[in-house]
Protein backbone atom coordinates (compact mmCIF):
# COMPACT_ATOMS: atom_id res chain seq x y z
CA UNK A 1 10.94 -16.55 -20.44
CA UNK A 2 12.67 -17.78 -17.69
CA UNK A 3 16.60 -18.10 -17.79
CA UNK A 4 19.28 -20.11 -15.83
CA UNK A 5 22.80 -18.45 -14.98
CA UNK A 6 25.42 -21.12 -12.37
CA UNK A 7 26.85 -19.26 -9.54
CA UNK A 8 29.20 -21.77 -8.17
CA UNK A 9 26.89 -24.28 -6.32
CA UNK A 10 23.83 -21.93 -6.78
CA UNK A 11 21.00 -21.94 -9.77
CA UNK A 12 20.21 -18.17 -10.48
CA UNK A 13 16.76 -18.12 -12.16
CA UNK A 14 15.99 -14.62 -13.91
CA UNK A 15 13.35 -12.86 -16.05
CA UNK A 16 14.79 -11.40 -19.05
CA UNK A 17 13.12 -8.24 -20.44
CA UNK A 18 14.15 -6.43 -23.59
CA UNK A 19 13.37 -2.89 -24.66
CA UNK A 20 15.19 0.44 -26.45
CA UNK A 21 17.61 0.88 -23.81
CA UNK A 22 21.51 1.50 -23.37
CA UNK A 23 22.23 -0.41 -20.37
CA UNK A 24 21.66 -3.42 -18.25
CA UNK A 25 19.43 -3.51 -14.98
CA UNK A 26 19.41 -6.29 -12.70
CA UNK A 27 16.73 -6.35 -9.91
CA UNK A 28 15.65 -8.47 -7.41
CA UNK A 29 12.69 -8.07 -6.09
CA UNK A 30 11.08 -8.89 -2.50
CA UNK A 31 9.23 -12.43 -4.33
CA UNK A 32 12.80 -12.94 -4.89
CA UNK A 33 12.43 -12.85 -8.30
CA UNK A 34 15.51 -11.83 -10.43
CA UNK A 35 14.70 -9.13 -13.65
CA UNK A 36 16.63 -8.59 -16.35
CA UNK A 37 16.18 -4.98 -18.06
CA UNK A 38 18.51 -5.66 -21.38
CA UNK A 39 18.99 -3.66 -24.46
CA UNK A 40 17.35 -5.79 -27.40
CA UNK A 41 20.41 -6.97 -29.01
CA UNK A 42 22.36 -8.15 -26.17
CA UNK A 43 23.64 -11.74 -26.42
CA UNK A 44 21.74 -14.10 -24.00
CA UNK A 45 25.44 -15.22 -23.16
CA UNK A 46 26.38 -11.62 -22.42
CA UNK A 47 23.51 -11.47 -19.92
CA UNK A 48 24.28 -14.47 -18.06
CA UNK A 49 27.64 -13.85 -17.42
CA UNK A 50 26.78 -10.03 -16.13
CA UNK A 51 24.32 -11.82 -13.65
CA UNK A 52 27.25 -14.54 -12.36
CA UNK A 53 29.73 -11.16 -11.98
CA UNK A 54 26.64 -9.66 -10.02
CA UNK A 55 25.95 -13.21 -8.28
CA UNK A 56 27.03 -12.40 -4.89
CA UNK A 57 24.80 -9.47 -4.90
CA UNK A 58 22.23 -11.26 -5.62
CA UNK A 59 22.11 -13.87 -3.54
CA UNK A 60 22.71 -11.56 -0.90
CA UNK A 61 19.56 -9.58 -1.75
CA UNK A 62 17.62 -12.41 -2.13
CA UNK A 63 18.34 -13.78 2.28
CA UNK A 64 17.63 -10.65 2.46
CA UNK A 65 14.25 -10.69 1.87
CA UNK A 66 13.79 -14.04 3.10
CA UNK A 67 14.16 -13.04 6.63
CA UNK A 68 11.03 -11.16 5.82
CA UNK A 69 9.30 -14.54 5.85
CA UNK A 70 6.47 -14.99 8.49
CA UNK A 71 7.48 -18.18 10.52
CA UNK A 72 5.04 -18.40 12.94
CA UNK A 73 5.04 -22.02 14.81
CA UNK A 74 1.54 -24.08 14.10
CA UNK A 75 -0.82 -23.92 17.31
CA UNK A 76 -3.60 -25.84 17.83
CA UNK A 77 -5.55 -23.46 20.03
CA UNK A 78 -5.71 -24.81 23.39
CA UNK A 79 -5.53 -24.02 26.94
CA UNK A 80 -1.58 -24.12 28.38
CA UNK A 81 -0.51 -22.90 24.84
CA UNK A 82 2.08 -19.63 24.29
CA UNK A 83 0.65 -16.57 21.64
CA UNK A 84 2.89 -14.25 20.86
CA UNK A 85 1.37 -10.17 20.92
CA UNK A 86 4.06 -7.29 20.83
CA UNK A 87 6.74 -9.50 21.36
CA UNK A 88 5.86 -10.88 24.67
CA UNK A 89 4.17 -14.56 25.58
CA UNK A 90 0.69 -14.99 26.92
CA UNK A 91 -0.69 -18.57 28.71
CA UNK A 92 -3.46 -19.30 26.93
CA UNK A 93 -6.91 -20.26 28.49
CA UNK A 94 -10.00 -20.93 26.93
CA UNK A 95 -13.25 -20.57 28.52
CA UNK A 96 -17.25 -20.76 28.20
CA UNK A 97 -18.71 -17.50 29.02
CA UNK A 98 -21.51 -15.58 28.00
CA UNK A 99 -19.99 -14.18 24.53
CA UNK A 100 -17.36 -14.40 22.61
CA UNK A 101 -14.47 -11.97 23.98
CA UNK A 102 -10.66 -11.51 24.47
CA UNK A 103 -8.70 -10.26 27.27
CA UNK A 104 -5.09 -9.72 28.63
CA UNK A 105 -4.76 -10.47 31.90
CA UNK A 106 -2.08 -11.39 34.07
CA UNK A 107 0.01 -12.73 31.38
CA UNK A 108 -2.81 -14.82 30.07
CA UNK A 109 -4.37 -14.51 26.78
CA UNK A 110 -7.94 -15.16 27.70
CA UNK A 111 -10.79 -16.30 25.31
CA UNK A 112 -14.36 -16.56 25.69
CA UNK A 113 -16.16 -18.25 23.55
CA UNK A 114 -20.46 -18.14 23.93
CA UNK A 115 -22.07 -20.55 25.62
CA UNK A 116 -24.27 -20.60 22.96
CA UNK A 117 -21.94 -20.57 19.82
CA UNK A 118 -21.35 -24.29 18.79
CA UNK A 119 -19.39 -23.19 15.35
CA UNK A 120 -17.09 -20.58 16.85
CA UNK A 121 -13.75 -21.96 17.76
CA UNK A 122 -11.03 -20.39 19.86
CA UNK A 123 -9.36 -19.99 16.54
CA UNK A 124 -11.77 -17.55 14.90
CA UNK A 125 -12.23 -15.84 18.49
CA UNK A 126 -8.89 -14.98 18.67
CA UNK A 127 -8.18 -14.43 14.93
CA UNK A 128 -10.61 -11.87 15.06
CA UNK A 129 -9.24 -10.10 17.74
CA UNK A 130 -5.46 -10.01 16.63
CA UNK A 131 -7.06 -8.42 13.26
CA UNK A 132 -8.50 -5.56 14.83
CA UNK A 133 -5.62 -5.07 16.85
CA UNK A 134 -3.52 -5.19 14.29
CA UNK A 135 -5.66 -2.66 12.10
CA UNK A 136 -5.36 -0.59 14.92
CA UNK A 137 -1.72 -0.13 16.03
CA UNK A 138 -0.09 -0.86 12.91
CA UNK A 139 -1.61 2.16 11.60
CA UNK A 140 -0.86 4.33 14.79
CA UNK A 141 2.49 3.38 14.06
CA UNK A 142 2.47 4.34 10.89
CA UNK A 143 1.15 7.48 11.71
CA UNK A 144 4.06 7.86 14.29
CA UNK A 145 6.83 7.10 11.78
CA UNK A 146 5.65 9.24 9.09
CA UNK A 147 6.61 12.49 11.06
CA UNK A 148 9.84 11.76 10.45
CA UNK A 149 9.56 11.55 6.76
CA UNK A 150 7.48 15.28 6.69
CA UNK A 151 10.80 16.89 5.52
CA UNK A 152 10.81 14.78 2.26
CA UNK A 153 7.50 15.54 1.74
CA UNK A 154 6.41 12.16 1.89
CA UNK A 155 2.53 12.24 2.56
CA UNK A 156 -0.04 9.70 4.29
CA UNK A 157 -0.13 6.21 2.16
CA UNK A 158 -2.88 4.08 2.14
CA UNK A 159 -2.14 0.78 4.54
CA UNK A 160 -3.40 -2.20 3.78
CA UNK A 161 -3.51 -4.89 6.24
CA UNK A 162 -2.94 -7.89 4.16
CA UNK A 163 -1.61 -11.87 5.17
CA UNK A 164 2.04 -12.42 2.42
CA UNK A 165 3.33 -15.16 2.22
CA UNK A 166 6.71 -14.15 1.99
CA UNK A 167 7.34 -11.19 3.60
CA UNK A 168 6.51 -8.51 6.57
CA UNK A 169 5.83 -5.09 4.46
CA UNK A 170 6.07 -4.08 0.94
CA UNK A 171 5.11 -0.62 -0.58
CA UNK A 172 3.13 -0.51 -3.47
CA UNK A 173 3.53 0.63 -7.22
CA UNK A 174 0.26 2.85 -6.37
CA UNK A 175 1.75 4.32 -3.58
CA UNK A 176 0.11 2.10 -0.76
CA UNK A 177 1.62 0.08 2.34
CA UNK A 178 1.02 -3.15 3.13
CA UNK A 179 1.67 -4.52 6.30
CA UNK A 180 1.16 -7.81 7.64
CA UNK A 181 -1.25 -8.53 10.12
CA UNK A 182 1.44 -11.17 12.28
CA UNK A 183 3.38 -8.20 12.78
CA UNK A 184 1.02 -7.50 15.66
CA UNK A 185 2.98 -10.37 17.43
CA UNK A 186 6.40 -8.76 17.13
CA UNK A 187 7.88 -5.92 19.55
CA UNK A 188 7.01 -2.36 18.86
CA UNK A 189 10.72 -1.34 17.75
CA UNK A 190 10.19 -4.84 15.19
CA UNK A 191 7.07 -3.38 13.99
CA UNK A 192 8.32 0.36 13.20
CA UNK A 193 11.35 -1.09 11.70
CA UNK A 194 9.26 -2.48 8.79
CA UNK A 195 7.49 0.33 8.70
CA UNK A 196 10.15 2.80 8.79
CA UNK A 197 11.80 0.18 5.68
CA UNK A 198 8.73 0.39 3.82
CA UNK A 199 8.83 4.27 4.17
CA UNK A 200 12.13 5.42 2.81
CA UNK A 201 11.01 3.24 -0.14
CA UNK A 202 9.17 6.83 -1.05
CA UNK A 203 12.35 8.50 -0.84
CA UNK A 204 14.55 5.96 -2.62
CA UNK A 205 12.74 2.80 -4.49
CA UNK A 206 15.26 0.71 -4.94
CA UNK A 207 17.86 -0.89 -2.02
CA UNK A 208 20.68 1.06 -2.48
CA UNK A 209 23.02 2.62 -0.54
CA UNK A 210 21.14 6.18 -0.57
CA UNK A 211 18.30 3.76 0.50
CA UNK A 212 20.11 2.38 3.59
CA UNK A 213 22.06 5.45 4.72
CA UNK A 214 18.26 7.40 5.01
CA UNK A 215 17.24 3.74 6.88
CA UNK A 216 20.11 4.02 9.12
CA UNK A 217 19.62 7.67 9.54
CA UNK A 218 15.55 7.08 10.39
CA UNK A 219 17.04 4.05 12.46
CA UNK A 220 20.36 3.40 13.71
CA UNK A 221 19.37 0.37 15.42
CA UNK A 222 17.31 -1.21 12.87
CA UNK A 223 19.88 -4.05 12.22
CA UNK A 224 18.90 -5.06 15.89
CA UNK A 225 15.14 -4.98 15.44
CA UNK A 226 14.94 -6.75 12.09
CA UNK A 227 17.49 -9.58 13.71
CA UNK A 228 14.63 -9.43 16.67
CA UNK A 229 11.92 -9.80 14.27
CA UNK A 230 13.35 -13.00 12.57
CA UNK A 231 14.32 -14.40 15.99
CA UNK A 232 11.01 -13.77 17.63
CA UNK A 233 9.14 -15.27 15.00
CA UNK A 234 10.86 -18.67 14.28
């Protein structure tokens, strides 16, 4: 059942959840979702007033994870547009050739389409490309940043390249990564910032401060890169 606390201006929806417990848990989760963990006799009025004392917090956490939010301008897929890849802009150009292809090129984003193909549109053409490449150096960069995490014995996830809705990388419950495939269009340092995020979730699940002084420790620039990512991308 979903619950209502006021936080000044501010609504703060929450999922209460009771069970044999001592204490109270808030959690906010990267949906933005708000969790309740409560003891089974606590006083629905006793709740809301523990989330309105923790109300800053939360609405802190919840930006947070907002800016993980793919914002990727609409394109129709024509010649003289911009495409983003690793954080720099291509011209695009779209020509008939003999099959369908993509190339980089003098700062142009080039794609062939068949001659032949009537139903393949520069859309799919390129789609298809970013995918693989994203399959591709995503995980290489995963595979990069997980040296790092060797000395707390954190071991090769599963990645999963997957399209969220809102947000860049999550890890989960299982144990996998997911990684989103727009990431491809974001700088290298944006990219292994996410991934770097997603991996000291194995050392510390939840964000607290243990979680961000192994973040800063793995990356002491990474409030740069994740203010590049949101930039970039808007």
């Amino acid at each position: 059942m979903i619950h209502t606390a006021k936080y000044g201006t501010k609504n703060i929806d929450f999922l209460l959840f009771r069970s044999i417990r001592k204490s109270l848990t808030i959690e906010v989760h990267p949906d933005l979702t708000v969790k309740i963990l409560a003891p089974i006799n606590t006083a629905v009025e006793e709740i809301e007033k523990r989330v309105i004392k923790r109300g800053a917090w939360i609405i802190k956490q919840q930006r947070y994870f907002e800016s993980f939010l793919p914002r990727t301008p609409q394109r129709e897929y024509i010649s003289g547009e911009t495409h983003l890849y690793l954080g720099r802009r291509y011209l695009l150009k779209i020509a008939r050739e003999e099959k369908n292809e993509v190339k980089l090129k003098d700062g142009c984003l080039k794609v062939s389409i068949g001659k032949d193909d009537i139903n393949t549109t520069a859309r799919n053409v390129l789609a298809g490309w970013y995918k693989s490449r994203s399959e591709k150096i995503l995980a290489k960069h995963l595979l990069q940043n997980l040296k790092s995490f060797q000395k707390y014995n954190v071991s090769e996830p599963p990645l999963l390249i997957k399209r969220m809705k809102n947000r860049w990388g999550s890890k989960t419950p299982s144990g996998k990564i997911v990684l989103n495939p727009e990431l491809i269009k974001a700088p290298v340092k944006c990219i292994e910032y996410v991934i770097i995020h997603e991996l000291c979730h194995f050392v510390h699940p939840q964000h607290n401060k243990l979680f961000y002084q192994l973040q800063e420790k793995m990356m002491p620039d990474w409030k740069r890169w994740k203010d590049r990512l949101e930039s970039i991308m808007s």
